[in-house]
PDB file of N, CA and C in Angstrom:
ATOM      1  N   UNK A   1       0.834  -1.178   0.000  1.00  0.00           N
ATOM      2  CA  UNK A   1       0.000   0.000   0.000  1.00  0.00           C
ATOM      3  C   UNK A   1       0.880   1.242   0.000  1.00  0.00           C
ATOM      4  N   UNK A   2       0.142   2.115  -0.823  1.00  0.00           N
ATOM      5  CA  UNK A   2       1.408   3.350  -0.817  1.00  0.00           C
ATOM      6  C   UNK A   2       1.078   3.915   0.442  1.00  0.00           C
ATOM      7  N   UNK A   3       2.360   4.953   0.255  1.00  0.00           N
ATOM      8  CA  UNK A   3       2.520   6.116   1.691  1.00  0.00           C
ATOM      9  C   UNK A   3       1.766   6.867   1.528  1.00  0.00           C
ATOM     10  N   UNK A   4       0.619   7.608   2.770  1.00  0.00           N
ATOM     11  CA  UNK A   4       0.106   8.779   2.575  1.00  0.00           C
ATOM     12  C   UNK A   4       0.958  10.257   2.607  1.00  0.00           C
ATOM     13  N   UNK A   5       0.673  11.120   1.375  1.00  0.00           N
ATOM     14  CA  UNK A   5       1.902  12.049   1.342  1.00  0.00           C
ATOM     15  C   UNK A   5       1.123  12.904   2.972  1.00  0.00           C
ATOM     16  N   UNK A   6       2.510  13.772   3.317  1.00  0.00           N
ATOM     17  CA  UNK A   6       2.226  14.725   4.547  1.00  0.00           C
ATOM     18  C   UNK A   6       1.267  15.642   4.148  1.00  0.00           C
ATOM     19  N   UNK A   7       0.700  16.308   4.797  1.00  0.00           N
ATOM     20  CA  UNK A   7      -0.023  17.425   4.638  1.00  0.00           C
ATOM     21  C   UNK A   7       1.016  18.849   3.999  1.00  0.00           C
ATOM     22  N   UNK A   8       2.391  18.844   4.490  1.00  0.00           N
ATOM     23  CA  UNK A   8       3.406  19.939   3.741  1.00  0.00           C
ATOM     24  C   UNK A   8       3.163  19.369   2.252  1.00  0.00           C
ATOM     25  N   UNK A   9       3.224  18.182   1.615  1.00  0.00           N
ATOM     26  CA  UNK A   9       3.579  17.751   0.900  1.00  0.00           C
ATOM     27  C   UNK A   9       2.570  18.032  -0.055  1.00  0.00           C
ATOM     28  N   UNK A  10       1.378  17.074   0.561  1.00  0.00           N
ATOM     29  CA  UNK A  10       0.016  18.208  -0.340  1.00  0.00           C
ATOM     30  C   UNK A  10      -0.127  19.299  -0.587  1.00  0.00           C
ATOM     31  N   UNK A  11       0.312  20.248   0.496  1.00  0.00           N
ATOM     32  CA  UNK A  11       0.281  21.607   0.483  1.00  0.00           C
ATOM     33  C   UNK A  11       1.283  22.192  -0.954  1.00  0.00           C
ATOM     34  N   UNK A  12       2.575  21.752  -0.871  1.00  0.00           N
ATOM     35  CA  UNK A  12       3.244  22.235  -2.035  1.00  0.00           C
ATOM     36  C   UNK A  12       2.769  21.638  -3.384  1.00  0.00           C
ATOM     37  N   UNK A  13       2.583  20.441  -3.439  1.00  0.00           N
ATOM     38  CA  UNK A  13       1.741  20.278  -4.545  1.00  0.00           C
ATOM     39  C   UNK A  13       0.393  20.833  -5.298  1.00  0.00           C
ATOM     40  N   UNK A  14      -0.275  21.100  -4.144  1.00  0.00           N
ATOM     41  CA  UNK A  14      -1.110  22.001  -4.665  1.00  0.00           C
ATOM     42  C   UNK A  14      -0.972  23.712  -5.172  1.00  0.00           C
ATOM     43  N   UNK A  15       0.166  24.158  -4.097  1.00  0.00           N
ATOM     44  CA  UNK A  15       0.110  25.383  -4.758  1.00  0.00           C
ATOM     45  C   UNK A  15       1.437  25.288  -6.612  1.00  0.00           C
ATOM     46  N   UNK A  16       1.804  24.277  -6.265  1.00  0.00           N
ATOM     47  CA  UNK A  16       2.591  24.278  -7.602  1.00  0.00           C
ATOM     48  C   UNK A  16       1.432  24.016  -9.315  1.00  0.00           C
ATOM     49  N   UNK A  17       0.507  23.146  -8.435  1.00  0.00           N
ATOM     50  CA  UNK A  17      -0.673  23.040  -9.355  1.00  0.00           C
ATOM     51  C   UNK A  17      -1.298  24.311  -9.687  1.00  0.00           C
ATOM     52  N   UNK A  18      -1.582  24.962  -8.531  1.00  0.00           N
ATOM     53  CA  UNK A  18      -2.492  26.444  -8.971  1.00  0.00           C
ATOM     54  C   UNK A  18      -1.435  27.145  -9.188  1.00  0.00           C
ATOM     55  N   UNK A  19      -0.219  27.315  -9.691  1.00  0.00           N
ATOM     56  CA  UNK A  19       0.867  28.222 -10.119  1.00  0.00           C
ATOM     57  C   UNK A  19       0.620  27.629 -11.614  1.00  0.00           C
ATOM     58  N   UNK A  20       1.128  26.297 -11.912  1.00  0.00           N
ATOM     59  CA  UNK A  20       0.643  26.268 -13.467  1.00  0.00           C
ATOM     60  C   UNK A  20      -0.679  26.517 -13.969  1.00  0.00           C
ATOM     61  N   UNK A  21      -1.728  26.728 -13.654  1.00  0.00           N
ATOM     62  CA  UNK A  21      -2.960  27.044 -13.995  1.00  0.00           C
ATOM     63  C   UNK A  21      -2.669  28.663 -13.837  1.00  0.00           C
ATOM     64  N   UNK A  22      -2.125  29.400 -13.196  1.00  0.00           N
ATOM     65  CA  UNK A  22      -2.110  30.897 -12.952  1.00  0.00           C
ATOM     66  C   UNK A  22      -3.331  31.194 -12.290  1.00  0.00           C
ATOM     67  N   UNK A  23      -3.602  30.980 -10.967  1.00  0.00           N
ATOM     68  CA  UNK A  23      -4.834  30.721 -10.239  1.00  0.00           C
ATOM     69  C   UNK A  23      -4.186  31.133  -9.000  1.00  0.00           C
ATOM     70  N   UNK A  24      -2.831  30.970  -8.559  1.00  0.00           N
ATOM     71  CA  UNK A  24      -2.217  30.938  -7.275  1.00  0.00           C
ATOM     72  C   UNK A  24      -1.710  32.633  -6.417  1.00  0.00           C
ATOM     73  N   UNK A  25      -2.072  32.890  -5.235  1.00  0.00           N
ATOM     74  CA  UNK A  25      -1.657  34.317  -4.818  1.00  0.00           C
ATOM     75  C   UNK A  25      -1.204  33.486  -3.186  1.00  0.00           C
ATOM     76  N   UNK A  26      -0.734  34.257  -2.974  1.00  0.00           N
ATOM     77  CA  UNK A  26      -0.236  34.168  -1.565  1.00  0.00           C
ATOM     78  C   UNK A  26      -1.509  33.845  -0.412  1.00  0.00           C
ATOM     79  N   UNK A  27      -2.454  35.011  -0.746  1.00  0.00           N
ATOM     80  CA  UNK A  27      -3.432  35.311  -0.022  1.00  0.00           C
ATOM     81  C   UNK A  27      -4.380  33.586   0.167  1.00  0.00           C
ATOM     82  N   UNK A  28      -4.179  33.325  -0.809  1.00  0.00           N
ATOM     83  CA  UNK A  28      -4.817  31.848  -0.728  1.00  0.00           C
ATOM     84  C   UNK A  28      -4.262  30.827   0.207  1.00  0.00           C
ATOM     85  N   UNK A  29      -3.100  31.358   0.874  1.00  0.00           N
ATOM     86  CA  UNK A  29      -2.502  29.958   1.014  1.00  0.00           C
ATOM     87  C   UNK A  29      -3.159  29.670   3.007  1.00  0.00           C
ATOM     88  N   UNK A  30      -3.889  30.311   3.187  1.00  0.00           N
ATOM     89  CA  UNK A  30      -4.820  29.721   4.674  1.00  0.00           C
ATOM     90  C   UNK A  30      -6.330  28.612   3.895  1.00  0.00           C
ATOM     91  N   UNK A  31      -6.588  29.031   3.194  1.00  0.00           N
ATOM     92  CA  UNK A  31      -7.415  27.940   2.131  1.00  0.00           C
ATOM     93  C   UNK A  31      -6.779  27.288   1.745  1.00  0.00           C
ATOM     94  N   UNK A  32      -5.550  26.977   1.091  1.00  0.00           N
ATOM     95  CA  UNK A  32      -4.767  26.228   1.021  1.00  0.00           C
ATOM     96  C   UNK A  32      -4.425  24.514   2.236  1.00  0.00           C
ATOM     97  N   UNK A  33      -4.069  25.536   2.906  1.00  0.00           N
ATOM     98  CA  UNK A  33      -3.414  24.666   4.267  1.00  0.00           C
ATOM     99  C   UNK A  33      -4.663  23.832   4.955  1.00  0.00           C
ATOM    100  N   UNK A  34      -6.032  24.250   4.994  1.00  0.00           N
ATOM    101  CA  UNK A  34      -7.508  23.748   5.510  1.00  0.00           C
ATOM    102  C   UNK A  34      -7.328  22.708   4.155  1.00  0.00           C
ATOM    103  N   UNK A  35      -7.293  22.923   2.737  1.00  0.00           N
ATOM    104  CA  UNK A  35      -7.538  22.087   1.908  1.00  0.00           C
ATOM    105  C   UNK A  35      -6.283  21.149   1.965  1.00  0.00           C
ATOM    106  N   UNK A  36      -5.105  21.361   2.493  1.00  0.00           N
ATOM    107  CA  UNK A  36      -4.342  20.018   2.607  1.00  0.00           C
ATOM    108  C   UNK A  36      -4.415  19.194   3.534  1.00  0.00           C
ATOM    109  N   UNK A  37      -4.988  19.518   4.677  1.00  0.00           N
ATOM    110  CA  UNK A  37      -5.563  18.673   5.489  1.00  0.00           C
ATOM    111  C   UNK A  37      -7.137  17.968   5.676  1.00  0.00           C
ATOM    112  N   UNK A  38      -7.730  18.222   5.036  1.00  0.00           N
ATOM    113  CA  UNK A  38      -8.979  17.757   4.260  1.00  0.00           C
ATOM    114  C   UNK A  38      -8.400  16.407   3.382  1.00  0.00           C
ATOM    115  N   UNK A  39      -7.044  16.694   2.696  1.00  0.00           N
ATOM    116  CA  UNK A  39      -6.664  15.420   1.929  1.00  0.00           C
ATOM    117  C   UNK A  39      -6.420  14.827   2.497  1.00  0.00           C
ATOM    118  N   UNK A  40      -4.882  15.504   3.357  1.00  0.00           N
ATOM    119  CA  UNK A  40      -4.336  14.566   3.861  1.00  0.00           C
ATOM    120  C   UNK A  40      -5.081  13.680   4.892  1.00  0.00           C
ATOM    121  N   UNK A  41      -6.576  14.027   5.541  1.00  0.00           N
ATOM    122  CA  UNK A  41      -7.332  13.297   6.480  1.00  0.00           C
ATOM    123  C   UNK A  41      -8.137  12.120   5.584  1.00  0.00           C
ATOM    124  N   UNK A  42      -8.423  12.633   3.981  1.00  0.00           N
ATOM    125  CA  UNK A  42      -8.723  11.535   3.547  1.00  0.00           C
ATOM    126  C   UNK A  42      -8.532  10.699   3.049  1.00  0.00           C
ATOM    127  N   UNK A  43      -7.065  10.606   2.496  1.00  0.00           N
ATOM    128  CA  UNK A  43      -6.027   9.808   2.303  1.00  0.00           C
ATOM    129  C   UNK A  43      -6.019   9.039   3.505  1.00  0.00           C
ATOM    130  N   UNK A  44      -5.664   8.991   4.581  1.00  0.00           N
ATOM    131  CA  UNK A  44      -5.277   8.588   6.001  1.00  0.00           C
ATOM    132  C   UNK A  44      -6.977   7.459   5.948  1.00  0.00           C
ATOM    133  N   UNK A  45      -8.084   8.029   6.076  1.00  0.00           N
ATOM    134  CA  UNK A  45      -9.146   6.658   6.316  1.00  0.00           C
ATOM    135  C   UNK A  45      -8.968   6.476   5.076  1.00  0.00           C
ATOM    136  N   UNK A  46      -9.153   6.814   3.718  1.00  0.00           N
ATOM    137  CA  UNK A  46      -9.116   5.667   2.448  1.00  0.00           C
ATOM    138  C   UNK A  46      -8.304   4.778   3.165  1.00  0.00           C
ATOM    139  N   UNK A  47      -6.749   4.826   3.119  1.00  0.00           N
ATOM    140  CA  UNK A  47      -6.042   3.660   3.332  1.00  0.00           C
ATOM    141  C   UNK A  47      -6.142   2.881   4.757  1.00  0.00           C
ATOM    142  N   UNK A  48      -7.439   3.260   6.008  1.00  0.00           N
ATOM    143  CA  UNK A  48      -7.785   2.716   6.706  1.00  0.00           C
ATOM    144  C   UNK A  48      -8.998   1.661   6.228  1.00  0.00           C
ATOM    145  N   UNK A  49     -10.058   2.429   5.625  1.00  0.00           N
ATOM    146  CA  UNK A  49     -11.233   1.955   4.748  1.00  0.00           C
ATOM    147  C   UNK A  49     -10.505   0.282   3.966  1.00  0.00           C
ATOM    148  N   UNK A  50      -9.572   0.622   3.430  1.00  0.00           N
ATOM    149  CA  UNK A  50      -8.809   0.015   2.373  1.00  0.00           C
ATOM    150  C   UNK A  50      -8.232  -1.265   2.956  1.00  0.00           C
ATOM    151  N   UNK A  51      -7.693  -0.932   4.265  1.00  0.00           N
ATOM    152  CA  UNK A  51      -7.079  -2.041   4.794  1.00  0.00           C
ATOM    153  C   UNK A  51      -7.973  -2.631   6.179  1.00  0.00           C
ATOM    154  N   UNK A  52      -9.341  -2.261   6.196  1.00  0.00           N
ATOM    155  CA  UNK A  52     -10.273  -3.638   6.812  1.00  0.00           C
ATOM    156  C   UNK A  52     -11.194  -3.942   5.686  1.00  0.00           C
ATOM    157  N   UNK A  53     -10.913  -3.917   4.650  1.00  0.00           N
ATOM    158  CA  UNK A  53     -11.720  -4.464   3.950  1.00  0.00           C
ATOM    159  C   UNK A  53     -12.484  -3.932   2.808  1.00  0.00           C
ATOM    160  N   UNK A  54     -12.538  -2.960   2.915  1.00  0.00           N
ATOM    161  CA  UNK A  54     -13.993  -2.040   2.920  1.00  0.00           C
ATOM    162  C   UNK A  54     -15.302  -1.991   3.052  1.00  0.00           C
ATOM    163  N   UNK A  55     -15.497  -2.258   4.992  1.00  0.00           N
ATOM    164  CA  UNK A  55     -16.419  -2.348   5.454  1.00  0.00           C
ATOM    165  C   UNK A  55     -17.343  -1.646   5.435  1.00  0.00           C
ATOM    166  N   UNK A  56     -18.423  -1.255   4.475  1.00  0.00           N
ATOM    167  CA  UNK A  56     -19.336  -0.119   3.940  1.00  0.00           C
ATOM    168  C   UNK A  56     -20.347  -0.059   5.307  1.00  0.00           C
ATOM    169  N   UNK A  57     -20.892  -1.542   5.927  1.00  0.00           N
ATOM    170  CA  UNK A  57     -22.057  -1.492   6.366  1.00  0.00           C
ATOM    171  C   UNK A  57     -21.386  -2.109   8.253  1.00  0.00           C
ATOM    172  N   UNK A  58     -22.321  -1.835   8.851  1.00  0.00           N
ATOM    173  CA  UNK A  58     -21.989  -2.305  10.492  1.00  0.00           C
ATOM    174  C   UNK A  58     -23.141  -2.879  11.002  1.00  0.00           C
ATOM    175  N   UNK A  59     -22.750  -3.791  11.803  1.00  0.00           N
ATOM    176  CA  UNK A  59     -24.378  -4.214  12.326  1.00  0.00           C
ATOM    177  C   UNK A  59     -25.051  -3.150  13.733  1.00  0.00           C
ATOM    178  N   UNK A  60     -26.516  -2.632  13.432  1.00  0.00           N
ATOM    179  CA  UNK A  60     -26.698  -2.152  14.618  1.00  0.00           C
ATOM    180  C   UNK A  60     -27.210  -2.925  15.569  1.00  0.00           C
ATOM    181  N   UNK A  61     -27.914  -2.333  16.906  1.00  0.00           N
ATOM    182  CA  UNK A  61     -28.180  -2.935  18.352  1.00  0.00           C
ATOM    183  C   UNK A  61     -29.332  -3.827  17.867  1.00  0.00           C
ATOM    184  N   UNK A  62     -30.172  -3.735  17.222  1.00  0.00           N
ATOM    185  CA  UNK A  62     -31.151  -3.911  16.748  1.00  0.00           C
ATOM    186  C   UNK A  62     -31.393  -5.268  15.612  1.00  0.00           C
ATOM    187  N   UNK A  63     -29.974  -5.614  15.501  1.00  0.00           N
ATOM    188  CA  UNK A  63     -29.796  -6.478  14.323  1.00  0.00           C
ATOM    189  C   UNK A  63     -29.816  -6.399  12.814  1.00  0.00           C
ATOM    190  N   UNK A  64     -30.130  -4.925  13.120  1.00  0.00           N
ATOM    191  CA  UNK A  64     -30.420  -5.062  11.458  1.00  0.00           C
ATOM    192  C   UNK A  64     -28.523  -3.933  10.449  1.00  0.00           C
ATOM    193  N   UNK A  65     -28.290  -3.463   9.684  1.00  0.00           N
ATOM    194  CA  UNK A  65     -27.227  -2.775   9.054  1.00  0.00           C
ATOM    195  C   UNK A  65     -27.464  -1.641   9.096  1.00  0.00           C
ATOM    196  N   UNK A  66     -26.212  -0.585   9.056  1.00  0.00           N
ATOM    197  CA  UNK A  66     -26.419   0.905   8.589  1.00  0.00           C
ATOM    198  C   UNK A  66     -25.073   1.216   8.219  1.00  0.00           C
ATOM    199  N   UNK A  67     -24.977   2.061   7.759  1.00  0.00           N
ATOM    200  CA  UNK A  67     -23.502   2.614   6.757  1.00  0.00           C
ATOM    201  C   UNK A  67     -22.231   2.967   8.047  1.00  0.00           C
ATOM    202  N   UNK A  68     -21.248   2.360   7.682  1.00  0.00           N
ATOM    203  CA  UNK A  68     -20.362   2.557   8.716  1.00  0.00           C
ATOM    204  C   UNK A  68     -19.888   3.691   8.876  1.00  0.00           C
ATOM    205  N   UNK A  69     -19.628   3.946  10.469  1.00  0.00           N
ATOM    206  CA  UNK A  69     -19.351   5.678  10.469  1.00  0.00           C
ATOM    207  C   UNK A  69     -18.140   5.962   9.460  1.00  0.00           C
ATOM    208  N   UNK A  70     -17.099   5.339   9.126  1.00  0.00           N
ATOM    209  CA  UNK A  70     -16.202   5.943   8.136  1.00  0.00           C
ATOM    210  C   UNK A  70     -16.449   6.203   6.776  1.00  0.00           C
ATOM    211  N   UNK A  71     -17.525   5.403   6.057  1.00  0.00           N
ATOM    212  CA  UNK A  71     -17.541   5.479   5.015  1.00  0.00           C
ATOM    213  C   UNK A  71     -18.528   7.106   5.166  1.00  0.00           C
ATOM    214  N   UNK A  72     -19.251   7.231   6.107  1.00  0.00           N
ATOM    215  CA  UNK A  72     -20.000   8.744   6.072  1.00  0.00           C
ATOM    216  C   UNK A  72     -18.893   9.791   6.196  1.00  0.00           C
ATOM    217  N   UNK A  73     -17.817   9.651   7.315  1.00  0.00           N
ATOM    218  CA  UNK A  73     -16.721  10.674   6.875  1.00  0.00           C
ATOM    219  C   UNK A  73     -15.932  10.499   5.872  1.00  0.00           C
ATOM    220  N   UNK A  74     -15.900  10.000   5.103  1.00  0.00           N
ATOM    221  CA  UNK A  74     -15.255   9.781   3.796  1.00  0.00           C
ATOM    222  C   UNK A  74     -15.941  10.419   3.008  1.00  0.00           C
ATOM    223  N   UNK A  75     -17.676  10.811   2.999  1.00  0.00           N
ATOM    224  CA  UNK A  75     -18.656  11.008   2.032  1.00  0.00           C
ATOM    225  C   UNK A  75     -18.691  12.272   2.570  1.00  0.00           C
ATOM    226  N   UNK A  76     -18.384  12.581   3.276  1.00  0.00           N
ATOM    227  CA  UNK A  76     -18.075  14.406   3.997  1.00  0.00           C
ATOM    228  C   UNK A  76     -17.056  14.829   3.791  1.00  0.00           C
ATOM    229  N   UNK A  77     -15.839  14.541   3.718  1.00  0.00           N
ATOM    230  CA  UNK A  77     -14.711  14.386   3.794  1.00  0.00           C
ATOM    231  C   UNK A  77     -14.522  15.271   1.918  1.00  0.00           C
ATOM    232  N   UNK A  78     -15.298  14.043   1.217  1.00  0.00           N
ATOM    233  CA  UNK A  78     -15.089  14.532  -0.063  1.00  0.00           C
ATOM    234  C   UNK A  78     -15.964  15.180  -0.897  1.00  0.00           C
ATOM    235  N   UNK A  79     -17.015  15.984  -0.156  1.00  0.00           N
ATOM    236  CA  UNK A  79     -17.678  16.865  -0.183  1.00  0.00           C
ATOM    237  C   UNK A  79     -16.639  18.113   0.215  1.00  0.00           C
ATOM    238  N   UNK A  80     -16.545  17.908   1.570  1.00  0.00           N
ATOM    239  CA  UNK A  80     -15.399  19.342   1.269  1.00  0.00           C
ATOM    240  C   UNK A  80     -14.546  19.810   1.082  1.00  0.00           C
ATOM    241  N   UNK A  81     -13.332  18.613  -0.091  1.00  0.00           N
ATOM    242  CA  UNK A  81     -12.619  18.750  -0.422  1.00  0.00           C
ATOM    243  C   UNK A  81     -13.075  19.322  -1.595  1.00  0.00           C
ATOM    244  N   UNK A  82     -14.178  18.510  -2.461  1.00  0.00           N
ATOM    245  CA  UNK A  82     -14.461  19.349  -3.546  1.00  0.00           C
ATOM    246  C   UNK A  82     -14.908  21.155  -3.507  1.00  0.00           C
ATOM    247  N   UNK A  83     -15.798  21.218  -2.308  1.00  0.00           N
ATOM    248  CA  UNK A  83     -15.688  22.288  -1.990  1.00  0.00           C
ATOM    249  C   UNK A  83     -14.783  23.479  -2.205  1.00  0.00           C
ATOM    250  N   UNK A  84     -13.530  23.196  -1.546  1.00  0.00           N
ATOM    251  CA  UNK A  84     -12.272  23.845  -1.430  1.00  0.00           C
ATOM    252  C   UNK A  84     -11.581  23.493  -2.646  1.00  0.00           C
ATOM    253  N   UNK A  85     -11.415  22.877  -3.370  1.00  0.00           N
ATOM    254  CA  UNK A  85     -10.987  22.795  -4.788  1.00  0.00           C
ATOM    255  C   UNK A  85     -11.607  23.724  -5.608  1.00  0.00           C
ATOM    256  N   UNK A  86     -12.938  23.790  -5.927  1.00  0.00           N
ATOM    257  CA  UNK A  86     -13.323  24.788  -6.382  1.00  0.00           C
ATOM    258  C   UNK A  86     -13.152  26.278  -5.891  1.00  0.00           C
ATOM    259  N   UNK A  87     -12.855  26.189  -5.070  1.00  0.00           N
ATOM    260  CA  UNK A  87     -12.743  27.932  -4.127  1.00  0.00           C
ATOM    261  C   UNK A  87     -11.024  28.177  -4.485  1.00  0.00           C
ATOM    262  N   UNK A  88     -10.361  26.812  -5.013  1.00  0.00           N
ATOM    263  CA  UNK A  88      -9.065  27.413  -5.148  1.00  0.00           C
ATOM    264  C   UNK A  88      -8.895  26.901  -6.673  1.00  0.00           C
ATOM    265  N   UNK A  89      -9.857  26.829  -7.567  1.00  0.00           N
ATOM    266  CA  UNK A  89      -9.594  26.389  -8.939  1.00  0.00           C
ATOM    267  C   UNK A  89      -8.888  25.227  -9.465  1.00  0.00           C
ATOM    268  N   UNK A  90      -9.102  24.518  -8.742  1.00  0.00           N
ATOM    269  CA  UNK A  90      -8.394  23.061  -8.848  1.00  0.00           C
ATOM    270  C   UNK A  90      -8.981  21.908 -10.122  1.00  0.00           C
ATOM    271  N   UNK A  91     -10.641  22.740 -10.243  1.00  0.00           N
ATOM    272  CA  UNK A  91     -11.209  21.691 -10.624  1.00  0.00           C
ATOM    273  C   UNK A  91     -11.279  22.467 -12.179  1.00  0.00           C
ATOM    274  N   UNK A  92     -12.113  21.271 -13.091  1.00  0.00           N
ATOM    275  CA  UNK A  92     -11.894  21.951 -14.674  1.00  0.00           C
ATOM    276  C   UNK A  92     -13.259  22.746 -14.649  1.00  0.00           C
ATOM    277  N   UNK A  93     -14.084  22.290 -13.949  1.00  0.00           N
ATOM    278  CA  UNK A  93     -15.417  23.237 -14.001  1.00  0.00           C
ATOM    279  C   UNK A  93     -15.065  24.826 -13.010  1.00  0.00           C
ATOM    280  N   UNK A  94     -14.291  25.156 -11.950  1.00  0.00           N
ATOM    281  CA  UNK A  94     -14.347  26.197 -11.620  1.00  0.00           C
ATOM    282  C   UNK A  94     -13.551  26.810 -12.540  1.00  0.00           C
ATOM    283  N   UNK A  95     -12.686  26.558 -12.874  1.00  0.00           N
ATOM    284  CA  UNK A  95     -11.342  26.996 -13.888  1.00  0.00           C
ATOM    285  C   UNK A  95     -12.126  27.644 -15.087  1.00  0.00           C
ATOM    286  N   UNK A  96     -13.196  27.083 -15.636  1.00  0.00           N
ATOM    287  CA  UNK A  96     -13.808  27.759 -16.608  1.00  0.00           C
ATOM    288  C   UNK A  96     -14.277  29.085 -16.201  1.00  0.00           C
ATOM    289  N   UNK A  97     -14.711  29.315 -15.327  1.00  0.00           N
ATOM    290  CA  UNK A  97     -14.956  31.054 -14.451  1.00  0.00           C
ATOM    291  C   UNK A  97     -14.418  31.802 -13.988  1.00  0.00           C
ATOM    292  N   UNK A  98     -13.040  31.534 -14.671  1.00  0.00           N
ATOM    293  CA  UNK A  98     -11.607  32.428 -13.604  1.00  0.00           C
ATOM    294  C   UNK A  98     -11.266  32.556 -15.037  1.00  0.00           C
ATOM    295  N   UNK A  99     -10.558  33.644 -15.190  1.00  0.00           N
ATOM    296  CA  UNK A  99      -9.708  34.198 -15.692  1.00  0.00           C
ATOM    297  C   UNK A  99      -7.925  34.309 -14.817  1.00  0.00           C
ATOM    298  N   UNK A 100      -7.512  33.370 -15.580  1.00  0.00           N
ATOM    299  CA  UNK A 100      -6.609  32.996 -15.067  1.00  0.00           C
ATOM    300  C   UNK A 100      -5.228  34.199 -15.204  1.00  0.00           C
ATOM    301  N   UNK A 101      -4.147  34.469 -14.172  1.00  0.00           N
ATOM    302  CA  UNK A 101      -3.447  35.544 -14.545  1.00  0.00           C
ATOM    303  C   UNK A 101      -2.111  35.139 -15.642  1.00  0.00           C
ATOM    304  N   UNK A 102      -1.916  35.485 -16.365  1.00  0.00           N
ATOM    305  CA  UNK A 102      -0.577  34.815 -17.459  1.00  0.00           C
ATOM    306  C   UNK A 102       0.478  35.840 -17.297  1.00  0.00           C
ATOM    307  N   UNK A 103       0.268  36.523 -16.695  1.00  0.00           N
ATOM    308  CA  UNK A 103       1.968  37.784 -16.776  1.00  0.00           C
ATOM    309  C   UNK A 103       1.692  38.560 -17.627  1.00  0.00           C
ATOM    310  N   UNK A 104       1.300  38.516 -18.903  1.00  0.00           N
ATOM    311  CA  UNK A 104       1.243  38.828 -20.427  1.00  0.00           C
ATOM    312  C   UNK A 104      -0.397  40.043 -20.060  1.00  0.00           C
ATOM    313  N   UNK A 105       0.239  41.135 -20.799  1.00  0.00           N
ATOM    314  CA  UNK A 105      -0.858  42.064 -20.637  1.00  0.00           C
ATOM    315  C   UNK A 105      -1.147  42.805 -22.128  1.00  0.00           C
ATOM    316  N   UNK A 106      -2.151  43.256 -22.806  1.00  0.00           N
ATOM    317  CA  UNK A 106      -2.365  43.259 -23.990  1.00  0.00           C
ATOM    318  C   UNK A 106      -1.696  44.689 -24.391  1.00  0.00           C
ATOM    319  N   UNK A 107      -1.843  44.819 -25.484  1.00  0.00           N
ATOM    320  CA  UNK A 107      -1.389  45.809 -25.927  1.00  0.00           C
ATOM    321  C   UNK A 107      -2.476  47.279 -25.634  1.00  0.00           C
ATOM    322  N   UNK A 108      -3.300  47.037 -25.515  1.00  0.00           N
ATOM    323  CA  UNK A 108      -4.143  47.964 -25.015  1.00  0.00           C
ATOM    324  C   UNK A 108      -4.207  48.470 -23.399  1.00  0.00           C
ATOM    325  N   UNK A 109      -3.901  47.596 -22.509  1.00  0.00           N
ATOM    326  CA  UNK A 109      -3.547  47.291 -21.395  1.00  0.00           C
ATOM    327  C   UNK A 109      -2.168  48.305 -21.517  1.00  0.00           C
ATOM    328  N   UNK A 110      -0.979  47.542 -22.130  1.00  0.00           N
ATOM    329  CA  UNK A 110      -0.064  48.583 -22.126  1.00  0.00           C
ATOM    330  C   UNK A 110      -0.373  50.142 -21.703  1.00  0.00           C
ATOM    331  N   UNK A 111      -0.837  50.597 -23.319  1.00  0.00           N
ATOM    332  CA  UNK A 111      -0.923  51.552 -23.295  1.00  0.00           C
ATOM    333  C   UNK A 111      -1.832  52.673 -22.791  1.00  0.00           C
ATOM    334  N   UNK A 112      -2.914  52.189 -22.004  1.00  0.00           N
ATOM    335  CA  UNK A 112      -3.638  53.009 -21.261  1.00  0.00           C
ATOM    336  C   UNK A 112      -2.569  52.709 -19.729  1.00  0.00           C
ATOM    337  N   UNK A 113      -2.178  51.766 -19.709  1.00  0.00           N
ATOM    338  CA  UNK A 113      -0.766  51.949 -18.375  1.00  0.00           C
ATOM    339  C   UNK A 113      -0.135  52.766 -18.077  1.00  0.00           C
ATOM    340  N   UNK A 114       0.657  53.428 -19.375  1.00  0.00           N
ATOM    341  CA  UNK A 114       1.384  53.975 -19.664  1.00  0.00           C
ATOM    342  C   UNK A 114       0.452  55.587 -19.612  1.00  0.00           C
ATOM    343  N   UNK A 115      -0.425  56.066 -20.158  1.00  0.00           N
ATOM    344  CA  UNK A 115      -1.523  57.133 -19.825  1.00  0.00           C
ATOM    345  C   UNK A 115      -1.570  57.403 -18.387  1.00  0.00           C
ATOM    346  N   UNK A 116      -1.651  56.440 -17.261  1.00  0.00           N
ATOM    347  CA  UNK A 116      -1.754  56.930 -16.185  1.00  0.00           C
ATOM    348  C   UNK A 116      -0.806  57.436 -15.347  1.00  0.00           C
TER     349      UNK A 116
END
């Protein structure tokens, strides 16, 4: 089973991701750090999930089944990771609503720059 990466580790990966997209500012990086630990917590039960089995269901007092508490934090878990992906453009559907920054400024841009 692989290693779960650290939460630093996610963390730089992700902002190296939103640096090639041109999505990335400094100011982001406390959303950032909440969204690497969101992974890194769900990385950590996947490969718990993973290694009993993947016990979806538990028996209750009652005898009868209900969804095991991990697989519900897993189903929360990746709810608000997607969440926070989109709030930091991670995903291909938020990415379509950003105007992403490229360095590169138009020639019109220039020159009303230069006017002020």
């Amino acid at each position: 089973m692989a290693k779960v990466p650290s939460k630093e580790t996610i963390k730089r990966r992700t902002i190296a991701d939103m640096r090639k997209l041109g999505v990335h500012k400094p100011q982001y990086n406390r959303l950032i750090d909440i969204y690497s630990e969101l992974v890194h917590q769900y990385l950590i039960l996947n490969k718990e999930f993973e290694e009993k089995g993947y016990r979806y269901e538990v028996m209750t007092d009652q005898g009868g089944s209900k969804k095991a508490p991990i697989v519900a934090t897993l189903e929360n878990l990746r709810k608000d990771i997607l969440a926070y992906s989109d709030r930091l453009c991670l995903n291909p559907k938020s990415l379509e609503n950003v105007t992403a920054e490229t360095g590169k400024t138009s020639a019109l841009a220039s020159v009303l720059k230069q006017l002020s």
